[in-house]
Structures are given as C-alpha cells and as structure tokens.
Protein backbone atom coordinates (compact mmCIF):
# COMPACT_ATOMS: atom_id res chain seq x y z
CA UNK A 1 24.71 -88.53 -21.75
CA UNK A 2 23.86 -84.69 -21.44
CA UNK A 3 25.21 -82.82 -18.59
CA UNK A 4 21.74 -80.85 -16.52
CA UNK A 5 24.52 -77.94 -14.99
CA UNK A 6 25.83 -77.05 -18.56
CA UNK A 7 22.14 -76.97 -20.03
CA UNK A 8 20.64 -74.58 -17.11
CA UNK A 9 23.77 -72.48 -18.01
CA UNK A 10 23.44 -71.57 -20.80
CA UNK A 11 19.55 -70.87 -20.32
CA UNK A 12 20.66 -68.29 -17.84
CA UNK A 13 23.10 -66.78 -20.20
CA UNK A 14 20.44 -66.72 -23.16
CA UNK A 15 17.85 -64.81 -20.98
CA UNK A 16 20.70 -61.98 -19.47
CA UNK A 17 21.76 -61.73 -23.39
CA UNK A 18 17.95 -61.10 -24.26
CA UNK A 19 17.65 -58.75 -21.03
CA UNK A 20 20.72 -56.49 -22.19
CA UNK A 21 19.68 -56.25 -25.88
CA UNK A 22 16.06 -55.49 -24.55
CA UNK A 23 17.13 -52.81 -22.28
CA UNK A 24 19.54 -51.53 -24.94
CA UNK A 25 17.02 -51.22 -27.62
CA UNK A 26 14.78 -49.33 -24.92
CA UNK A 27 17.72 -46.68 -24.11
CA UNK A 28 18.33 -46.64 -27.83
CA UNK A 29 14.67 -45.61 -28.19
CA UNK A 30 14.55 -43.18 -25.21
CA UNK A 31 17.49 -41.18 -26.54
CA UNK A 32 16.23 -41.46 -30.16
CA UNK A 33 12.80 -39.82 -28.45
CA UNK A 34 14.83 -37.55 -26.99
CA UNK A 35 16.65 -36.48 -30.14
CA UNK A 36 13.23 -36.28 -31.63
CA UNK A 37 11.86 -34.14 -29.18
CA UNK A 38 15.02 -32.35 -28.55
CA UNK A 39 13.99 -29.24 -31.20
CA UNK A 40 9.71 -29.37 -30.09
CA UNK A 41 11.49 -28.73 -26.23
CA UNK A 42 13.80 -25.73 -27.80
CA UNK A 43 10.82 -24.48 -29.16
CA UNK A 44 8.72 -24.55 -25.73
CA UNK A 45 12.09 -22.75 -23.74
CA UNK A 46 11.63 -20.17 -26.38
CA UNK A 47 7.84 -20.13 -25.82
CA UNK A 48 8.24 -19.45 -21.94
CA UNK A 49 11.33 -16.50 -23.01
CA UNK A 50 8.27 -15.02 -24.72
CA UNK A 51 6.20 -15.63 -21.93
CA UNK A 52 8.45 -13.61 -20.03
CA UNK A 53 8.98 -11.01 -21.83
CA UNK A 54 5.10 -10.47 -22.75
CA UNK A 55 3.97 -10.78 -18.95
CA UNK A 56 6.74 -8.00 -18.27
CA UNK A 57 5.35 -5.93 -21.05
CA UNK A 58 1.90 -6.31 -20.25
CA UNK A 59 2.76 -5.58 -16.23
CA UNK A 60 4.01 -1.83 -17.45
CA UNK A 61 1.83 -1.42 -19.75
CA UNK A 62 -0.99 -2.02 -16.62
CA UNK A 63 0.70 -0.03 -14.31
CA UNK A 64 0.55 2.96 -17.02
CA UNK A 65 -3.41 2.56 -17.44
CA UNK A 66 -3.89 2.15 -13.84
CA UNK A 67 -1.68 4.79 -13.34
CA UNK A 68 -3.70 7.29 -14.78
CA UNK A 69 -6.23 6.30 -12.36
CA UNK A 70 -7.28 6.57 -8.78
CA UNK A 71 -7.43 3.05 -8.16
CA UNK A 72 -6.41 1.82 -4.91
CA UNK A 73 -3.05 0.15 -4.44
CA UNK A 74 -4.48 -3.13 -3.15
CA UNK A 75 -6.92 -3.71 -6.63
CA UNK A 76 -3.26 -2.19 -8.38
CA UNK A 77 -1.56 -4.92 -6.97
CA UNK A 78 -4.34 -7.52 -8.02
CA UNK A 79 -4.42 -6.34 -11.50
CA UNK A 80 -0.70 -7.03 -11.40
CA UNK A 81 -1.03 -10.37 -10.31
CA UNK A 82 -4.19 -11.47 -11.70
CA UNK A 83 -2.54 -10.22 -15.81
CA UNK A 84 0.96 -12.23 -15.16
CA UNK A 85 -1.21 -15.14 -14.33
CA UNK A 86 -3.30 -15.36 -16.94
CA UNK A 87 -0.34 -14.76 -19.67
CA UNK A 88 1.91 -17.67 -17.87
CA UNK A 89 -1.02 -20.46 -17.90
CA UNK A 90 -1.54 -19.17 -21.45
CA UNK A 91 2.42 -19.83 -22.48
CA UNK A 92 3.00 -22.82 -19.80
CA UNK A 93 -0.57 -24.73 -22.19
CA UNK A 94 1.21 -24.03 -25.64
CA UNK A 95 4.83 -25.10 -24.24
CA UNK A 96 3.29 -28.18 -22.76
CA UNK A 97 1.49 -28.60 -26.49
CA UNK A 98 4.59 -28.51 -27.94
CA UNK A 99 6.24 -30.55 -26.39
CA UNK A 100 4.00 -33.25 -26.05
CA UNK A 101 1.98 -32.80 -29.67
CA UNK A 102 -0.75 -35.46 -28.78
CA UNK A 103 -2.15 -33.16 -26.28
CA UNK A 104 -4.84 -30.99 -26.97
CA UNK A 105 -6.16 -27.71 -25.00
CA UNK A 106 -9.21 -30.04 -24.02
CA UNK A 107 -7.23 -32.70 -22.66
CA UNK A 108 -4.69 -30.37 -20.69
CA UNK A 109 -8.12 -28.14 -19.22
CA UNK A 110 -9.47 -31.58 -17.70
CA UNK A 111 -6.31 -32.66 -16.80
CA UNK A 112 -5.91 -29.61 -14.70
CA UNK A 113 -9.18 -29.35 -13.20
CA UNK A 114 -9.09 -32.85 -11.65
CA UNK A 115 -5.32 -31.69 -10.35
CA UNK A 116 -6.79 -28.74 -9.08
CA UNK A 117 -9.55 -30.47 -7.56
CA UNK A 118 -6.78 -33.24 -5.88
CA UNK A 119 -4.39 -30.02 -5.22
CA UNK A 120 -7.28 -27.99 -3.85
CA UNK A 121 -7.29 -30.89 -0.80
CA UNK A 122 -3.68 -30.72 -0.09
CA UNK A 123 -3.18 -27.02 -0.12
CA UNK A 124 -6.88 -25.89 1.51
CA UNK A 125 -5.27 -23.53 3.39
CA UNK A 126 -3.37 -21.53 0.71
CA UNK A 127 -6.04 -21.53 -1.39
CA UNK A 128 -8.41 -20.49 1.16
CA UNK A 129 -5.43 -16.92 1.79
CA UNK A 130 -5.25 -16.92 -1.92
CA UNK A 131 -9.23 -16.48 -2.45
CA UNK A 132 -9.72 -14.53 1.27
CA UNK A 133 -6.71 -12.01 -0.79
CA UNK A 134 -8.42 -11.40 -4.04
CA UNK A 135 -11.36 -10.57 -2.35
CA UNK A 136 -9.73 -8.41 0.60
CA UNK A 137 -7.97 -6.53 -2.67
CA UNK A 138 -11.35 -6.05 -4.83
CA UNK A 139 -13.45 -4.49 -1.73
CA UNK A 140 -13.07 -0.64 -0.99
CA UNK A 141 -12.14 -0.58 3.02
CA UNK A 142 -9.05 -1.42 4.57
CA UNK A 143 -6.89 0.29 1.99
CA UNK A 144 -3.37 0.58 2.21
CA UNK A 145 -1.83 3.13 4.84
CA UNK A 146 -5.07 2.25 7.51
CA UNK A 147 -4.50 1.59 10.73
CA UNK A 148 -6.48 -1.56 12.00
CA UNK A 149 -7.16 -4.12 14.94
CA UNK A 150 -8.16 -7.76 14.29
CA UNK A 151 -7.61 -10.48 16.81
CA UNK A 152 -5.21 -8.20 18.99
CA UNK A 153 -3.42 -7.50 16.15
CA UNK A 154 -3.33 -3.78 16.42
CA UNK A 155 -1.32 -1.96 13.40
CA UNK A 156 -0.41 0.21 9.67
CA UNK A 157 -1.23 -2.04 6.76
CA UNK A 158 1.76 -1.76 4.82
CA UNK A 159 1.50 -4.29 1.82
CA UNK A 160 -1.50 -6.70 0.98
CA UNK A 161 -0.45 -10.02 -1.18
CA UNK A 162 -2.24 -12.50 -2.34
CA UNK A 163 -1.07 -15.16 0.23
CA UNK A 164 -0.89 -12.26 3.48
CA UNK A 165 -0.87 -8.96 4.66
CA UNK A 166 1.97 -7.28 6.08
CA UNK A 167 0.89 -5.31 9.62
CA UNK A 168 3.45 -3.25 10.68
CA UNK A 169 2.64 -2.69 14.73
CA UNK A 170 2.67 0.41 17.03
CA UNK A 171 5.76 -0.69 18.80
CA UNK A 172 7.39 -1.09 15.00
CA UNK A 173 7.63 -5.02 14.82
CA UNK A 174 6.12 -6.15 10.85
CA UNK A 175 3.06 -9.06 11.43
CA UNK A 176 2.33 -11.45 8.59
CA UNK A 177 -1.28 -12.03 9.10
CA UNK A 178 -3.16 -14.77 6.61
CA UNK A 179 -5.72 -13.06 4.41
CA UNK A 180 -8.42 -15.83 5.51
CA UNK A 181 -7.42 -14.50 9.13
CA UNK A 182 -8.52 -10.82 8.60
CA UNK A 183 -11.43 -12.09 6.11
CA UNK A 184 -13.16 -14.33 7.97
CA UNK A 185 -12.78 -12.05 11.46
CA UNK A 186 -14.31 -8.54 12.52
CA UNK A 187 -11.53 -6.07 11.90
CA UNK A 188 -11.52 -2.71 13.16
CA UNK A 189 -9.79 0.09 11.10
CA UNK A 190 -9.09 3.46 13.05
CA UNK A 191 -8.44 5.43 10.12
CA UNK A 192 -11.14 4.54 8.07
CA UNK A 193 -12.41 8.73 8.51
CA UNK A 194 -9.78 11.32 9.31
CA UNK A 195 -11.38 12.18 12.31
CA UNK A 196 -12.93 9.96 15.06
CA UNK A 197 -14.18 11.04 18.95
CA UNK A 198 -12.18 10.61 22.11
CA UNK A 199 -13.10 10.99 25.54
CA UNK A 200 -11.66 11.22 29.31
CA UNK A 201 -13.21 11.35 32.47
CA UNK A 202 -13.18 14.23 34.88
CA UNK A 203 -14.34 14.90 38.90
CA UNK A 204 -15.40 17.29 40.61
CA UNK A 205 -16.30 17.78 44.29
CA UNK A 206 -19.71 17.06 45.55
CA UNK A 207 -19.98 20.77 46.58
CA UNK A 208 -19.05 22.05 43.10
CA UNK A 209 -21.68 24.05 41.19
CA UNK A 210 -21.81 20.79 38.07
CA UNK A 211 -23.34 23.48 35.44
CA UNK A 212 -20.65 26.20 35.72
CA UNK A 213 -18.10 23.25 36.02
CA UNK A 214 -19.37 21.74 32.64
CA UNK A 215 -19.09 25.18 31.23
CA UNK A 216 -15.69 25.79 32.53
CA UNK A 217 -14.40 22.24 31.05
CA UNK A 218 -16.01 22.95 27.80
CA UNK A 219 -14.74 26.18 27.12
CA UNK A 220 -10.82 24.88 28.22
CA UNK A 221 -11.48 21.76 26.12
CA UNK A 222 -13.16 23.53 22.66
CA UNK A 223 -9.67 25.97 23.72
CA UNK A 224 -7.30 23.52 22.59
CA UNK A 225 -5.22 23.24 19.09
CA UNK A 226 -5.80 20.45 16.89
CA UNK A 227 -9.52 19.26 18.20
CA UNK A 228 -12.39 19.83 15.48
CA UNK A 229 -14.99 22.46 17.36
CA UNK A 230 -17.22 22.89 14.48
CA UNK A 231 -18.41 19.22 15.32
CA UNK A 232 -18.53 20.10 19.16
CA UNK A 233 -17.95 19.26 22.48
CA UNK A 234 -19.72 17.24 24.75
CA UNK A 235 -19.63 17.30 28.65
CA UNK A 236 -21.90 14.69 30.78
CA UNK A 237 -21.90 14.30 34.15
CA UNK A 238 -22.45 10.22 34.57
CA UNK A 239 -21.59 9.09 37.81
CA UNK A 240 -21.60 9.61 41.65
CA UNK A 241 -17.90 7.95 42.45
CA UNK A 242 -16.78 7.45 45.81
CA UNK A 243 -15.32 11.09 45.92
CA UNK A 244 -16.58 13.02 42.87
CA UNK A 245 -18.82 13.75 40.31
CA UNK A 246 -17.13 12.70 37.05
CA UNK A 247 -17.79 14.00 33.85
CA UNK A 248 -17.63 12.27 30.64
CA UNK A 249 -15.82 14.46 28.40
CA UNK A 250 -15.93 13.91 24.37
CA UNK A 251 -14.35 15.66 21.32
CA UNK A 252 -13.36 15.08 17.81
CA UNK A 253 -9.83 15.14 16.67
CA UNK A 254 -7.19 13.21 14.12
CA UNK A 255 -8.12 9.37 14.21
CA UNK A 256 -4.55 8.12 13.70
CA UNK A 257 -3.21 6.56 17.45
CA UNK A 258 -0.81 9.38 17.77
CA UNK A 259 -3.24 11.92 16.92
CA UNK A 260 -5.70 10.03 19.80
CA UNK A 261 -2.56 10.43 22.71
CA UNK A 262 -1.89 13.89 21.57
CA UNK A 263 -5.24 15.15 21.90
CA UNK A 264 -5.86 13.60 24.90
CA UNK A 265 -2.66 15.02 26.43
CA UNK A 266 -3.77 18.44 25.37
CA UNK A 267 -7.39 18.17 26.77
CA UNK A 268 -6.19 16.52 30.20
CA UNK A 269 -3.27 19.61 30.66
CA UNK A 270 -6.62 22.38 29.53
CA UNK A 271 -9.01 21.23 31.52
CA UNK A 272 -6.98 20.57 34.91
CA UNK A 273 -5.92 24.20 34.35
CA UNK A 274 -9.13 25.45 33.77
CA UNK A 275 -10.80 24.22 36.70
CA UNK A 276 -7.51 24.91 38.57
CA UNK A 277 -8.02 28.84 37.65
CA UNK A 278 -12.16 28.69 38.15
CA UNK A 279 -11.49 27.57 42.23
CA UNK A 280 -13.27 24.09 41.31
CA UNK A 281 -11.69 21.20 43.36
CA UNK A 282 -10.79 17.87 41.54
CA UNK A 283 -10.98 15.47 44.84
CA UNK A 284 -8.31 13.02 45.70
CA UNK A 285 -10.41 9.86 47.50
CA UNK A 286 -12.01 10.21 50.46
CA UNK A 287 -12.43 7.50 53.05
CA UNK A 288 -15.15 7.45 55.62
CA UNK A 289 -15.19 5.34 58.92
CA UNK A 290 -18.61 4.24 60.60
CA UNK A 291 -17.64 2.43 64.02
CA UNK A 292 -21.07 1.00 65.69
CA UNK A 293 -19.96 2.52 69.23
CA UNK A 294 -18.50 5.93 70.34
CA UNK A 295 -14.64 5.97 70.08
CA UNK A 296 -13.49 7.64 72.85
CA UNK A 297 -11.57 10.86 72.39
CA UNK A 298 -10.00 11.29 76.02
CA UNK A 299 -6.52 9.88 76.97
CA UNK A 300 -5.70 6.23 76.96
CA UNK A 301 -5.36 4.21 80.15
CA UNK A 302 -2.06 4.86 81.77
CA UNK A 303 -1.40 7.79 79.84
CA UNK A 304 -0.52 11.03 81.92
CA UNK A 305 -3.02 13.44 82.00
C-alpha cells in the first residue's frame, strides 16, 4: 500500500529543485548578459568622457566667438546652455545605442517624445521657467545690470538662468524670481535709458507773485549739479491746497534709484534756498474757524475786570 504523505513530498521537493535550477539558469544568463555587455557599456562611459570633454571645448570655443561680439550677457549665457545641450543629447543617443544595439535613433526619438509629452505633465511648471527663460534671454530689454519692478519686486538683475532670475534688492537681500513670473507679468525697468524725469512739489503763499516764483524755482532748480538742463525744466502751478499754491516741479537726471534720491535732495535744498533769498513764503497750514454766532471777546463771567 503507498503512503499519500511520502508521495506529496517528494512532489514538493521536485518543484523547489526545478525552481532553484530555473532561477539559477536565469542568474547564469543575467551575468553572462552582463559579461556580454560589459565592453558595449565601457564603450558608452568612454562615449560620455568624450561628451565631456567636447561640450567643454565647444563652451570656450563659444565664449571666444561671442566674445568678439557685443552680444548681451543674457543671449551669452543661452548660447552657453543651449550648445552643452545639444552635444549631451547627441552623446547620451549614441551611449544609449551602444549599449543597447537593437535600438535605433528612430526608436529612441519616439521614445523620448512620448516621455517628454508624459514628463511635460509632471514638471509643467519647470518647463513653463525653462521656456519663459529662453525667451526672457533672446529679447533685447531687461539686460543684465537693469534695475526693475515686477510684482513688488523692486531690484538689480544680477544673473538670468534658464530656470530663474536672480534680483538682488535695494535693501541688498538676493530674490529668486521664476522666469514665467517676470514673463507672463508687466515689469518695469528704471534703467532702461540713462536718464529718466523726477519731480517734487512746491507752495507758495496765496499772496506770492506765481510767475516770478516759477522763475525763481526754475532758475535754483536748472542751478543744480548733476540734472540734464539741455532737456529742461518744467514748473506748473497745479493746485489750490489748503494753504498754498503748489507747484509741480520736473527735471531730468540719472535714472538709477540713487541717482533719483540724490537729485531730489539737491533740488529740494536749491529751491527752498532760492525762494528763501527771493522773500517768497513757503506756508506752514493754516486753519480757519467759522462759528455761526459772535464769540464774545470781553471777560468771562466771574472774572475780575
């Protein structure tokens, strides 16, 4: 009579023999593979040394030709990237050919575009700085140096990447702002001329003579160092205030912020002298009272007389 236990054994021990030889002939094959493919992935680390070495000769060789040139350091700087780029996806296609010898260029070009198309969804964002970059770069305004405002982001563009541009502020602190940020937004760049117009009000009394007091504050303002005459000086008298006749006062001097507080300094000081040495009054406020009855002037009940 058979015995059931001994015959469900040795079943068992049949199928873990036939698992062990199977996964030994499948690590035997891997590391034969591996020895196979061992010299086609030497080749490919030596491909990508060459890589190297060519994008780092090609990156001097670009900065020499744009050298020469007056190109802007933001298109400098996309020249840069945009030549390494190109030379690494050439050498990172013929190590992957290598290595894998059943793919061809056509294969690995589809292959990539639908992984861009799938990595495209996941990293919107970046690619959205990346693009808003090259084309911030390529276009001729907000060079490097400027000084700008976008989104109360007031500073000196100091260096312009692909992914962000560095904004160093007025108070000295550095701002990474995302390229889609200042692409997508209005920004305002002070420096974009050498020169812009300022302006600061100034009153007079009502009993003030307002054409010699124009001439007075134009001659102390066209007076001072540093302000561009040739392009002139303008004086308007705008409003009736409360105590005065102010006068808007415009001029043309450097556009940089510093340039703005200096002038301005300079104009206030010459023009509060000037009127000081002409006799014309600036006003401090003046307060009127209008009571509906007559206020008594005499002495107050109980008061000695």
């Amino acid at each position: 009579m058979s015995n059931p236990t001994a015959g469900a054994s040795g079943e068992t021990y049949d199928q873990t023999v036939n698992t062990l030889a199977t996964l030994q002939d499948q690590l035997v094959g891997m590391a034969e593979g591996f020895v196979r493919a061992l010299p086609n992935m030497v080749i490919a680390l030596v491909i990508l040394l060459i890589t190297w070495i060519v994008a780092k000769f090609a990156m001097r060789i670009a900065d020499r030709l744009v050298g020469s040139t007056e190109i802007r350091p933001s298109l400098k700087n996309l020249i840069d990237t945009v030549v390494k780029l190109v030379i690494w996806l050439v050498g990172l296609m013929i190590a992957l050919i290598v290595v894998m010898p059943g793919m061809t260029p056509a294969s690995l070009v589809a292959g990539l575009g639908i992984g861009a198309v799938a990595i495209g969804f996941a990293f919107q964002d970046i690619f959205e700085n990346f693009l808003a970059g090259v084309l911030i770069m390529l276009r001729e305004k907000m060079r490097i140096g400027d000084i700008i405002e976008c989104e109360g982001i007031k500073g000196k563009v100091e260096h312009i990447t692909l992914r962000e541009t560095y904004v160093r502020k007025l108070s000295g602190e550095v701002t990474l702002v995302p390229n889609a940020m200042l692409f997508k937004n209005p920004v305002e760049i002070l420096t974009d001329e050498t020169q812009r117009r300022h302006e600061v009000v100034a009153g007079v009394s009502y009993d003030t003579d307002l054409d010699h007091a124009a001439e007075v504050i134009r001659k102390a303002v066209e007076g001072v160092e540093g302000i561009d005459a040739d392009k002139g000086v303008d004086v308007f008298a705008t409003t009736f205030n409360s105590s005065s006749v102010d006068f808007k006062v415009r001029w043309w001097a450097g556009s940089k912020p510093r340039d703005m507080w200096v002038s301005t300094d300079k104009v206030v000081r010459a023009i509060k002298r000037g009127l000081d040495d002409a006799g014309i009054e600036i006003p401090f406020p003046y307060i009127t009272h209008t009571f509906k009855e007559r206020v008594p002037m005499g002495n107050a009940p109980g008061e000695a007389k």
